[in-house]
Protein backbone atom coordinates (compact mmCIF):
# COMPACT_ATOMS: atom_id res chain seq x y z
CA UNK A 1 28.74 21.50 -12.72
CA UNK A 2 27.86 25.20 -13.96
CA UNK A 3 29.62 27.92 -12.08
CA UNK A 4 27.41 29.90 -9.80
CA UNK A 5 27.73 33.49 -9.94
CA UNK A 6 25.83 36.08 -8.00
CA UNK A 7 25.12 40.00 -9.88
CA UNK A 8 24.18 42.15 -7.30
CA UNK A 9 23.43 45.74 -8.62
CA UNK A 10 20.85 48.10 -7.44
CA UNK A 11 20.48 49.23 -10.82
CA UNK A 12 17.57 46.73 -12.58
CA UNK A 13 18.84 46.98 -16.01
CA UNK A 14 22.74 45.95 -15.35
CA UNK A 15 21.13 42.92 -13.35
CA UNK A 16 19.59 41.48 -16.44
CA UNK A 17 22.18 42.66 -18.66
CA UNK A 18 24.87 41.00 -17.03
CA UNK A 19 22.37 37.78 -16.08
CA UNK A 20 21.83 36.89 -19.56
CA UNK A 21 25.45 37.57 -20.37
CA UNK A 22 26.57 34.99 -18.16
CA UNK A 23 23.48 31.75 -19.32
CA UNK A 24 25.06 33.08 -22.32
CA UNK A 25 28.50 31.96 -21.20
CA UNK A 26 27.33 28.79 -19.96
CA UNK A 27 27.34 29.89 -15.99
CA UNK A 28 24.03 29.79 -13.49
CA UNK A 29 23.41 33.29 -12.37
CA UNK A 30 20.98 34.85 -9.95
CA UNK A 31 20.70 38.73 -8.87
CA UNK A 32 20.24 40.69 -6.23
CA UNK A 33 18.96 44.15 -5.77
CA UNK A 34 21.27 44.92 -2.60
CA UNK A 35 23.37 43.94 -0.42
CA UNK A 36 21.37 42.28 2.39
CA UNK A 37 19.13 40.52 -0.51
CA UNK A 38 22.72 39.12 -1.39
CA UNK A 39 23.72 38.04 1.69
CA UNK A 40 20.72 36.33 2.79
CA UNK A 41 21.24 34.43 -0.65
CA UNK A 42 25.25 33.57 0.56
CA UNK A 43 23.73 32.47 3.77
CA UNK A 44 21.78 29.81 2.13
CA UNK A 45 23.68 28.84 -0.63
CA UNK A 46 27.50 28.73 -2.43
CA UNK A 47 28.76 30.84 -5.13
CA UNK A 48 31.76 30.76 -7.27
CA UNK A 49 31.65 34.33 -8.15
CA UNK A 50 30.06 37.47 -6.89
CA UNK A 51 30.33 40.52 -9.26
CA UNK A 52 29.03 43.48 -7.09
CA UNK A 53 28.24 47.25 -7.57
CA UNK A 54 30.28 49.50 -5.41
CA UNK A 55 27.46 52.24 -4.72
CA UNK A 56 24.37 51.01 -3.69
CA UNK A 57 21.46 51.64 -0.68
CA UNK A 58 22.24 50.64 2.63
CA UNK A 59 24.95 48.28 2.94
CA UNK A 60 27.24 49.48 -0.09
CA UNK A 61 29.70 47.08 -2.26
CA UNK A 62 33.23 47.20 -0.16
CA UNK A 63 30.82 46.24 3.50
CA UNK A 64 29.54 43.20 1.05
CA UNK A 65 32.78 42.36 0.03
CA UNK A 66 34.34 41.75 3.69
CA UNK A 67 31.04 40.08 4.75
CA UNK A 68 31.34 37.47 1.92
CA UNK A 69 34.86 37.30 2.82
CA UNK A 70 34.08 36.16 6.09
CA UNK A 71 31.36 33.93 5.29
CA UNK A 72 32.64 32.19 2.03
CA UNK A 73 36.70 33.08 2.07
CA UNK A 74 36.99 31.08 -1.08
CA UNK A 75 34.08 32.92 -3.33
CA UNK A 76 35.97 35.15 -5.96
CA UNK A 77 34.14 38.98 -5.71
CA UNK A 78 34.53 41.34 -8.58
CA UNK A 79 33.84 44.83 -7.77
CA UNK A 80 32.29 47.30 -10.03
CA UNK A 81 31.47 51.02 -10.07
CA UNK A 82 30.74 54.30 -11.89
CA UNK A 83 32.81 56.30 -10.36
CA UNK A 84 36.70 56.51 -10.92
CA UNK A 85 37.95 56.08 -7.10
CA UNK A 86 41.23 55.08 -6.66
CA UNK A 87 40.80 55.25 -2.80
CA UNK A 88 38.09 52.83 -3.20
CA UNK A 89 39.97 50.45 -5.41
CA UNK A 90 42.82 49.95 -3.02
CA UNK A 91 40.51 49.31 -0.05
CA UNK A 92 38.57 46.71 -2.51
CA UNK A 93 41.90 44.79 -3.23
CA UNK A 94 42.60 44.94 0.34
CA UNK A 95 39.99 43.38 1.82
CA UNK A 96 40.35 40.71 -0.85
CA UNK A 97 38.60 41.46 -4.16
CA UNK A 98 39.62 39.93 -6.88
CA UNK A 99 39.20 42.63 -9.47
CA UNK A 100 38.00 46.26 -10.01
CA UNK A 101 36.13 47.36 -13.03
CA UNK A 102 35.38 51.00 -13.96
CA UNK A 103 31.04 51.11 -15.49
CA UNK A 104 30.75 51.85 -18.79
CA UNK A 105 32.82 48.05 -19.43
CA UNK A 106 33.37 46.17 -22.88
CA UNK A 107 31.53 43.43 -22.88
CA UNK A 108 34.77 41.17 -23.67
CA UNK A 109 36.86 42.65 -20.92
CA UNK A 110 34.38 41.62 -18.24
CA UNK A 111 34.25 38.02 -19.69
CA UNK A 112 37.80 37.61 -19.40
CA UNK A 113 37.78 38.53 -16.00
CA UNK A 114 34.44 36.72 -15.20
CA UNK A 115 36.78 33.18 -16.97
CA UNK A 116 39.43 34.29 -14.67
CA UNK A 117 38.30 34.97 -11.52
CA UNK A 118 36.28 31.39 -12.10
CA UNK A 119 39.40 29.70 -12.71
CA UNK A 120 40.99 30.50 -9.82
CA UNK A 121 38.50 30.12 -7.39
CA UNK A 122 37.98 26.53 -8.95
CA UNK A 123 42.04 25.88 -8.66
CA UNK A 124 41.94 27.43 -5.09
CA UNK A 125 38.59 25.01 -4.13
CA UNK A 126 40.56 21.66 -5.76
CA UNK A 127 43.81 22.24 -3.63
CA UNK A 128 41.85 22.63 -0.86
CA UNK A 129 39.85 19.44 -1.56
CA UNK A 130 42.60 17.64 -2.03
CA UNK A 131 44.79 18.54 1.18
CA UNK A 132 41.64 17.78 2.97
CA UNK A 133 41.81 14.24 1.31
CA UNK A 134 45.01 14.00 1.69
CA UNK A 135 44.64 14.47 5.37
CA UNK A 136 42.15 12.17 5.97
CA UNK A 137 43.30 9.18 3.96
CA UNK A 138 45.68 6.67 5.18
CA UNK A 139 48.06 6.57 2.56
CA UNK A 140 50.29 9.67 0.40
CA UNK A 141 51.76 8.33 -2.76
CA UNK A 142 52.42 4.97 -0.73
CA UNK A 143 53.27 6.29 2.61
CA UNK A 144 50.83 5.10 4.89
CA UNK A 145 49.84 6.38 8.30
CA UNK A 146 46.92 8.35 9.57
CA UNK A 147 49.18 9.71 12.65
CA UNK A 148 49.41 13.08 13.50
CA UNK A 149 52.94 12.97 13.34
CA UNK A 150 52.56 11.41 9.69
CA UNK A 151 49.41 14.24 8.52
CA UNK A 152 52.37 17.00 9.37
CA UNK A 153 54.94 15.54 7.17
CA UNK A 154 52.36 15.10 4.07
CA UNK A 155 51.23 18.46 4.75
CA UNK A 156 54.95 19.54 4.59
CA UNK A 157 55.43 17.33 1.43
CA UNK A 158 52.79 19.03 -0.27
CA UNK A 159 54.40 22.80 1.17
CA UNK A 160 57.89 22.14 -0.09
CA UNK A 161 57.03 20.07 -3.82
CA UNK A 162 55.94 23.06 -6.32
CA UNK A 163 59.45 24.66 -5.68
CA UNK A 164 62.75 23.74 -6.79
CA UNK A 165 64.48 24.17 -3.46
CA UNK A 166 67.12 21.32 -2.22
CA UNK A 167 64.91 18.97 0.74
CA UNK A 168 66.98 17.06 2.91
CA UNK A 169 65.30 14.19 4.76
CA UNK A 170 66.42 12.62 7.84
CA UNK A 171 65.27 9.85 10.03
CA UNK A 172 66.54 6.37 11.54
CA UNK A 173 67.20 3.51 9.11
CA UNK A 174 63.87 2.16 7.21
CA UNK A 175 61.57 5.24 8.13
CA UNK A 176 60.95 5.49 4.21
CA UNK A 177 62.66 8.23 3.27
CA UNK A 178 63.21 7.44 -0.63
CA UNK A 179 59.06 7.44 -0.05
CA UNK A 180 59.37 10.68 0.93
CA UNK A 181 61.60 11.71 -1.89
CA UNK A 182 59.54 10.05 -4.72
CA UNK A 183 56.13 12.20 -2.85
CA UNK A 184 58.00 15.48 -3.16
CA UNK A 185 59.11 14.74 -6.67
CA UNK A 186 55.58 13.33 -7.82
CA UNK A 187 53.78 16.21 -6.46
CA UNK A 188 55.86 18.56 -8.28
CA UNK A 189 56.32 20.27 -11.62
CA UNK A 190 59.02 17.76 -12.48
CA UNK A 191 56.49 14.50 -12.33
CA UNK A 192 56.59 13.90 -15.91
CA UNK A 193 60.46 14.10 -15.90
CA UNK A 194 62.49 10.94 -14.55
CA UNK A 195 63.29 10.21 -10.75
CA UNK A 196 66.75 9.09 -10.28
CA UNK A 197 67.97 7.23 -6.96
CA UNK A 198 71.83 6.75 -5.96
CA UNK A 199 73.25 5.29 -2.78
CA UNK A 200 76.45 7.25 -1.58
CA UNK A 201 77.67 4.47 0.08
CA UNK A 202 77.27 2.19 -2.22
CA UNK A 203 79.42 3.33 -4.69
CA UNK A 204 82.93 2.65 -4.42
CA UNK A 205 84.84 6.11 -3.94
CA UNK A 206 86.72 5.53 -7.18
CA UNK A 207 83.67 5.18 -9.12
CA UNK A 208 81.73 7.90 -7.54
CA UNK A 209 82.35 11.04 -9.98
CA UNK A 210 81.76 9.31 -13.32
CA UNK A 211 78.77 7.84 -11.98
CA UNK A 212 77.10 11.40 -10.87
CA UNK A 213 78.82 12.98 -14.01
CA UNK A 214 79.60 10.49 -16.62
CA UNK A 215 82.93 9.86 -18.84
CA UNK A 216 83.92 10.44 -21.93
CA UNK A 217 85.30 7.42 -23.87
CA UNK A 218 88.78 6.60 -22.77
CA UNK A 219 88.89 8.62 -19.29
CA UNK A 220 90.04 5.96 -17.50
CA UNK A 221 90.73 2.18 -17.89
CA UNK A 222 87.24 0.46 -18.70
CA UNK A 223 85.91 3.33 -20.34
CA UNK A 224 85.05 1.95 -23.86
CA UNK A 225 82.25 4.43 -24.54
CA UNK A 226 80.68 7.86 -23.49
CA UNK A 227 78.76 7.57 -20.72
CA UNK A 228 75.93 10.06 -19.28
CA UNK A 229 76.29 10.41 -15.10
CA UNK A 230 73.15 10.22 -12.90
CA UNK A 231 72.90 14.43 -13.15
CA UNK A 232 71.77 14.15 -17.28
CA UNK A 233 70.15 11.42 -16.22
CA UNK A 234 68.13 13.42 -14.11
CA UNK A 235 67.72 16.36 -16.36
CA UNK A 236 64.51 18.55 -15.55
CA UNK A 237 63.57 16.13 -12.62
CA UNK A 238 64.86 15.09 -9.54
CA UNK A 239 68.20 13.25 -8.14
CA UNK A 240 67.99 11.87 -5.10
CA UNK A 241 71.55 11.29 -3.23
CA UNK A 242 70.51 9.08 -0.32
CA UNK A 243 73.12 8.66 2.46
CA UNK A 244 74.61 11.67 1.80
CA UNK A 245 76.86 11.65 4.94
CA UNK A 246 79.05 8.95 3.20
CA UNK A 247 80.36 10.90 0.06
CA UNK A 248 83.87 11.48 0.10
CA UNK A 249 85.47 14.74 1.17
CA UNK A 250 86.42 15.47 -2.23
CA UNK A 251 83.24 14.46 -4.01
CA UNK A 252 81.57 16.63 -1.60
CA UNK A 253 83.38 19.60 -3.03
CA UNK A 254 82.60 18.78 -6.83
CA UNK A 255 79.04 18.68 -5.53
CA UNK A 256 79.04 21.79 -3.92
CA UNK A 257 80.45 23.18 -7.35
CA UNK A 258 77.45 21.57 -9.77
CA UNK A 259 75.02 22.80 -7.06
CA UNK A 260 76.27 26.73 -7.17
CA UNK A 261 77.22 27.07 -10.96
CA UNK A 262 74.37 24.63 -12.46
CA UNK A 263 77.03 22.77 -14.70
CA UNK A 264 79.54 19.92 -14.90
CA UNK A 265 81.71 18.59 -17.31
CA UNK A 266 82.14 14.72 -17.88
CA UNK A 267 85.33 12.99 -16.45
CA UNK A 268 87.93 13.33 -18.96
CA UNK A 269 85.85 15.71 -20.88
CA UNK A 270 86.23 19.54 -21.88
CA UNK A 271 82.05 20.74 -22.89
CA UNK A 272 80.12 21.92 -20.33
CA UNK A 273 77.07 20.44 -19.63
CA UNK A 274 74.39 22.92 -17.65
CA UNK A 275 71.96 21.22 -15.59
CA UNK A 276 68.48 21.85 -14.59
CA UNK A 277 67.68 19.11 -11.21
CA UNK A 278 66.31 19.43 -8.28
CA UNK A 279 68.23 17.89 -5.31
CA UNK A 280 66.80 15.74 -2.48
CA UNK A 281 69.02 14.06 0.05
CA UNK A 282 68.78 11.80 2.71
CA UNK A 283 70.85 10.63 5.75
CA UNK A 284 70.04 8.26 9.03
CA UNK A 285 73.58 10.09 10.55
CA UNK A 286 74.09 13.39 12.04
CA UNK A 287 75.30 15.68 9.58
CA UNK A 288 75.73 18.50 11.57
CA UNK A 289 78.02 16.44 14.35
CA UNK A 290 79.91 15.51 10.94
CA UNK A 291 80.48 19.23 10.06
CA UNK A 292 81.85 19.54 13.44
CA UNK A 293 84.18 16.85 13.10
CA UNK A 294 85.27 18.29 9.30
CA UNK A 295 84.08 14.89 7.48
CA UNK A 296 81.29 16.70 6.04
CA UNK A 297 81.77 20.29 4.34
CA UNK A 298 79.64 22.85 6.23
CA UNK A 299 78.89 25.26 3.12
CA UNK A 300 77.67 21.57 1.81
CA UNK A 301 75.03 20.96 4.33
CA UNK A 302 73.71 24.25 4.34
CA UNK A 303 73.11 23.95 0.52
CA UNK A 304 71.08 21.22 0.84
CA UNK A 305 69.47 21.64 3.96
CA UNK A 306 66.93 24.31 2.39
CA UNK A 307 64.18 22.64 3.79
CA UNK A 308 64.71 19.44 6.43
CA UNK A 309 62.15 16.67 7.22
CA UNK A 310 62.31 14.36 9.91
CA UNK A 311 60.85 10.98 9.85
CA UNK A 312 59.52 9.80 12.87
CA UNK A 313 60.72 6.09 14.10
CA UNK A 314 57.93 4.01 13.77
CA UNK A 315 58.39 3.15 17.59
CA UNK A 316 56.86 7.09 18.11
CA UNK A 317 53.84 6.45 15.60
CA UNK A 318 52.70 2.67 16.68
CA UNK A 319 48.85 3.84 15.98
CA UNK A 320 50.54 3.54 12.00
CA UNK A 321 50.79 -0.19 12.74
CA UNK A 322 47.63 -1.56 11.74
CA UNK A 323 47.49 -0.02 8.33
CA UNK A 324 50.63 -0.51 7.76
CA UNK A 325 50.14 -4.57 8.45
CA UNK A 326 47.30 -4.77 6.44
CA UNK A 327 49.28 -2.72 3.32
CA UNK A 328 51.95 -5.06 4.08
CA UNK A 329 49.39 -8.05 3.93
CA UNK A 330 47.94 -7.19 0.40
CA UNK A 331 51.10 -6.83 -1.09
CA UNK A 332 52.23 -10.45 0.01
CA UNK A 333 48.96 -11.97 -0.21
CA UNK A 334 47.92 -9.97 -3.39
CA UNK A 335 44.43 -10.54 -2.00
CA UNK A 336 42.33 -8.19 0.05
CA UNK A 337 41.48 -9.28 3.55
CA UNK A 338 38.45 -11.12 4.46
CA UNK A 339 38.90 -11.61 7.75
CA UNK A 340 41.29 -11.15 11.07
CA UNK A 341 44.94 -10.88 9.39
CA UNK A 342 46.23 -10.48 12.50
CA UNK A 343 45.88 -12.10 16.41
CA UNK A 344 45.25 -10.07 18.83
CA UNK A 345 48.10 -11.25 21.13
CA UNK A 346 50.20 -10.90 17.84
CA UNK A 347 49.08 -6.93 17.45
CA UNK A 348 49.91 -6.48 20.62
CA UNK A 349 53.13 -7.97 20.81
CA UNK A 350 54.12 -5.79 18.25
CA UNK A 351 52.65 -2.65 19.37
CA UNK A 352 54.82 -3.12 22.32
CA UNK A 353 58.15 -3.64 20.41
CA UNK A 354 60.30 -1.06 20.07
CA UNK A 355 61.28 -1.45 16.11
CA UNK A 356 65.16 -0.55 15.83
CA UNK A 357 64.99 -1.72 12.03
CA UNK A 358 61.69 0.55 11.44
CA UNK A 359 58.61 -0.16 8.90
CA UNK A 360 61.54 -2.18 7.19
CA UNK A 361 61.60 -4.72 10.09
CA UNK A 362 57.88 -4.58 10.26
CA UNK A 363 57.51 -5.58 6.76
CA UNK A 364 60.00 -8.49 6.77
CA UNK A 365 58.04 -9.69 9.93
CA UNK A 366 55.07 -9.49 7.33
CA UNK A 367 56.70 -11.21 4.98
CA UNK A 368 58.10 -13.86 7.05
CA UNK A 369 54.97 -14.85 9.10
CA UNK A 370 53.01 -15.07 6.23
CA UNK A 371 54.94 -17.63 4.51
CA UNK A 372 54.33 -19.53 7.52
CA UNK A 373 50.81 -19.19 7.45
CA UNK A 374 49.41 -17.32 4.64
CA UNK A 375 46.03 -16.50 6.38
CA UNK A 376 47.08 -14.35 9.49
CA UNK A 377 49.85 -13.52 11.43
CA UNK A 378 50.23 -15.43 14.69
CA UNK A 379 52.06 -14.85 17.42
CA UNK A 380 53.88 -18.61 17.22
CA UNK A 381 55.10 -17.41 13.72
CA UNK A 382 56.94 -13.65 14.95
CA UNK A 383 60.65 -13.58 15.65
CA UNK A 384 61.75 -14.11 19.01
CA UNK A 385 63.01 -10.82 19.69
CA UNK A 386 59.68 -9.02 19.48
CA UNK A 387 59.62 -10.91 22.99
CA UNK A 388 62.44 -10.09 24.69
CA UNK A 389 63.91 -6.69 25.26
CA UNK A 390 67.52 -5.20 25.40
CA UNK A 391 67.59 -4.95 28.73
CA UNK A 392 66.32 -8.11 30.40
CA UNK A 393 68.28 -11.35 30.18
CA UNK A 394 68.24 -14.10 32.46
CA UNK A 395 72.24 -14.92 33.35
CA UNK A 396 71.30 -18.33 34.13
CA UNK A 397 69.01 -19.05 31.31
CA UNK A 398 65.27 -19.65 31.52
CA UNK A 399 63.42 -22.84 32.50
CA UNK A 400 59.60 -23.54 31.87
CA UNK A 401 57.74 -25.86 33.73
CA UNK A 402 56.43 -29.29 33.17
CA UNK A 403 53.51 -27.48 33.17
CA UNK A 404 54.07 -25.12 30.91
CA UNK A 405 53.77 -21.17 31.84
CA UNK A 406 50.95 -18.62 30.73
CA UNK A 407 54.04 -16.61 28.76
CA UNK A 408 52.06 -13.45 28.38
CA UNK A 409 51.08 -12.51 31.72
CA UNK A 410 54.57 -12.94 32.14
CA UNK A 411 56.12 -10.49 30.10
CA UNK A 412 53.40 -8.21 30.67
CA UNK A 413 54.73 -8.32 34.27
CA UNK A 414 58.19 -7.75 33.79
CA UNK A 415 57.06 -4.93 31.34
CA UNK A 416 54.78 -3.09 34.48
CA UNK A 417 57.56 -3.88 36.87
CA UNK A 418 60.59 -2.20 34.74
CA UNK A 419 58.07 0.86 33.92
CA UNK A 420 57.79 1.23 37.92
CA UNK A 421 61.18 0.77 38.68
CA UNK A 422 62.34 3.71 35.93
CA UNK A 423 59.46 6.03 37.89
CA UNK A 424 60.53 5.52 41.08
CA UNK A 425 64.33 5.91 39.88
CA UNK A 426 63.69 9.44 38.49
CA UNK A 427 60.73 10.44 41.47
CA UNK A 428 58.24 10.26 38.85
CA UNK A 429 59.59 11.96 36.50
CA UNK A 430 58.46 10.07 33.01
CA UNK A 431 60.23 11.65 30.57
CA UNK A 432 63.35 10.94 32.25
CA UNK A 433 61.91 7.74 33.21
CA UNK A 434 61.18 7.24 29.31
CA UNK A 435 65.10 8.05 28.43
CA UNK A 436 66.11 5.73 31.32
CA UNK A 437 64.50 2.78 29.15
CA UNK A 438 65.71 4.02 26.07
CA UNK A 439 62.09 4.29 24.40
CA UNK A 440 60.17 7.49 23.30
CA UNK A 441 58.42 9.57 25.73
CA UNK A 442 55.08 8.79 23.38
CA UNK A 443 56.18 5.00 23.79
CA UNK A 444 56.51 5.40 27.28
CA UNK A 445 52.92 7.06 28.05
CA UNK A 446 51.45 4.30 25.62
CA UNK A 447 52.80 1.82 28.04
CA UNK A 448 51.90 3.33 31.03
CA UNK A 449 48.16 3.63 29.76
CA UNK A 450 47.90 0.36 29.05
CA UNK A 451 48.36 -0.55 32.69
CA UNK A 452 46.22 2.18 33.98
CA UNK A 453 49.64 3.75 35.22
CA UNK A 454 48.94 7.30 32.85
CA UNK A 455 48.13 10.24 35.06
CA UNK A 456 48.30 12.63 32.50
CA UNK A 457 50.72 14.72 33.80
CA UNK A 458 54.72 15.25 32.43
């Protein structure tokens, strides 16, 4: 689409001059003779730019400029005048203008500022169009969830990816946080350059500096060759060090090195090698009880903890369930759902488990119920834990009827009963109620609601 721009000028003959100059450019222009003309114009319609004298009747150029900033924040506005004010030049820029031009202007100065006051209002209108989408959609470079809890860490993915600052990400065991790693590094300047993913603690300690650094040939025994580490394998893009907490004491000092000076050298070699990679880490322990305890170096953390991001267990977003099922159910169907993929006895069985293995143990529940039925997932076909908590056992074992029993109503029961008991334990209190059964305080509340049990208050 053409840009829009607005001339307002109470001057007739810079009007058309600068109309015609702009269909000449290839933009849609329209003109008004003042200011109120102008912003009855805004009021009905949206323009890109607005290139504005300064001196006019009534309402004069700087009152138009903070009107239009109020009523269209992201519409560029180029001031112009015939006068040489300074003072009015600094007030322009303060209430948001994008430029100032002194009248007489060459014709190809005010084109280039025209192009580049265009440009950037149509950058600043994209990024806002996409945060919006991003908010709204389910899914952020495959991390799905619509929760709020979810919205606020792919708003802060999209805060902390233009810059090269270190990210560490925390968060329980299979809360996706190598997802959250590849997101920062594909929404960054460094997409095009490689992503490189290392385990800590799966490297044996031995190991662990030639395969961050690399080796020259003969360094050690089994070194037939040179071999690049994992750092010039990342070089202009992104290493991600997951499990950070297990590196070694030492390795966590050679680290710290490569992180202030920006170089390494090869094991058993003498060039330096600078480096230019950003550094994510990730870690389901606590770090900071670590530096406490001296296993972890404390100049170490706070190197990489530029910026921290905590994953939420799923247990505290269970509203991500659904989509996360049916992303789940594509990718082990490789079909798209025509129907019910899920009971609702079965949906409901999980959104009352309490998920210690995360969206990990969600998706080999997935996995595994589908291959016993590859049309929905039942409630026959989920493990048996997803019925039985922690803290309930029967000593003596369980018996069912000749009968049979209605297993449901059961649980659902024992569920109300426990959530009563914790209440009247801590005098109502739920969120030490909540800690008392060792679930979220969100968890908690979701129960009580489903029994009609919520009040509302803490």
């Amino acid at each position: 689409m053409k840009a829009r721009v607005l001339v307002v000028d109470d001057e007739l003959s810079m009007r058309e001059f600068l109309t015609i100059l702009l269909e000449m450019e290839g933009y849609q222009a329209l003109s008004a003779a003042n200011a109120e003309q102008a912003l009855k114009l805004l009021s009905d319609d949206l323009f890109d730019l607005i290139i504005s004298d300064v001196q006019m009747p009534g309402l004069n150029g700087i009152e138009l400029l903070a009107r239009v900033k109020a009523m269209s924040p992201d519409t560029a506005v180029l001031m112009m005048t015939a006068f040489s004010a300074a003072e009015q030049a600094v007030e322009a820029m303060k209430l948001g203008a994008y430029d100032y031009i002194a009248k007489p202007f060459k014709v190809d100065e005010i084109k280039v500022l025209i192009r580049n006051a265009l440009e950037k209002t149509t950058l600043k209108r994209e990024n806002t169009v996409l945060k919006q989408t991003v908010l709204q959609r389910d899914s952020f470079y495959g991390i799905i969830g619509s929760s709020p809890r979810m919205r606020e860490i792919f708003s802060l993915i999209q805060k902390v990816a233009p810059s090269s600052s270190s990210v560490m990400i925390l968060g329980e065991s299979g809360t996706g946080k190598e997802l959250v790693a590849r997101a920062i590094h594909n929404c960054s300047p460094r997409s095009k350059k490689t992503f490189v993913a290392v385990n800590c603690g799966a490297i044996p300690e031995s190991l662990m500096e030639s395969e961050l650094f690399g080796h020259k040939k003969g360094a050690f025994t089994g070194a037939v060759g040179d071999r690049p580490g994992l750092f010039e394998q990342a070089e202009g893009g992104t290493l991600f060090l997951d499990e950070i907490g297990e590196l070694p004491l030492l390795m966590q000092t050679k680290l710290l090195r490569v992180l202030q000076e920006r170089e390494f050298r090869r094991v058993g070699g003498t060039q330096v090698h600078k480096c230019d990679v950003r550094i994510l880490t990730a870690s389901n322990r606590d770090l900071q009880g670590q530096v406490k305890e001296g296993t972890f170096r404390e100049d170490l953390f706070y190197r990489i903890n530029v910026v921290q991001i905590m994953l939420p267990p799923l247990r505290e977003r269970i509203e991500d369930i659904p989509q996360l099922l049916e992303s789940f159910f594509k990718k082990f169907t490789s079909a798209q759902p025509t129907g019910e993929i899920i009971t609702p006895t079965a949906l409901k069985a999980l959104m009352n488990h309490s998920f210690p293995g995360n969206i990990r143990e969600l998706e080999n529940i997935v996995e595994r119920s589908l291959i016993l039925d590859s049309t929905c997932i039942l409630e026959k076909n989920l493990p048996a834990n997803i019925f039985s908590g922690k803290s309930y056992s029967a000593s003596g074992g369980v018996e069912i009827p000749e009968e049979g029993l209605a297993l449901e109503p059961l649980l659902e029961d024992l569920e109300k009963q426990y959530l009563l008991k914790a209440l009247e334990r801590t005098h109502g209190a739920k969120k030490k109620a909540a800690e008392l059964l060792g679930m979220s305080f969100r968890s908690f509340r979701y129960r009580l609601a489903k029994f009609g049990l919520d009040s509302g208050d803490e």
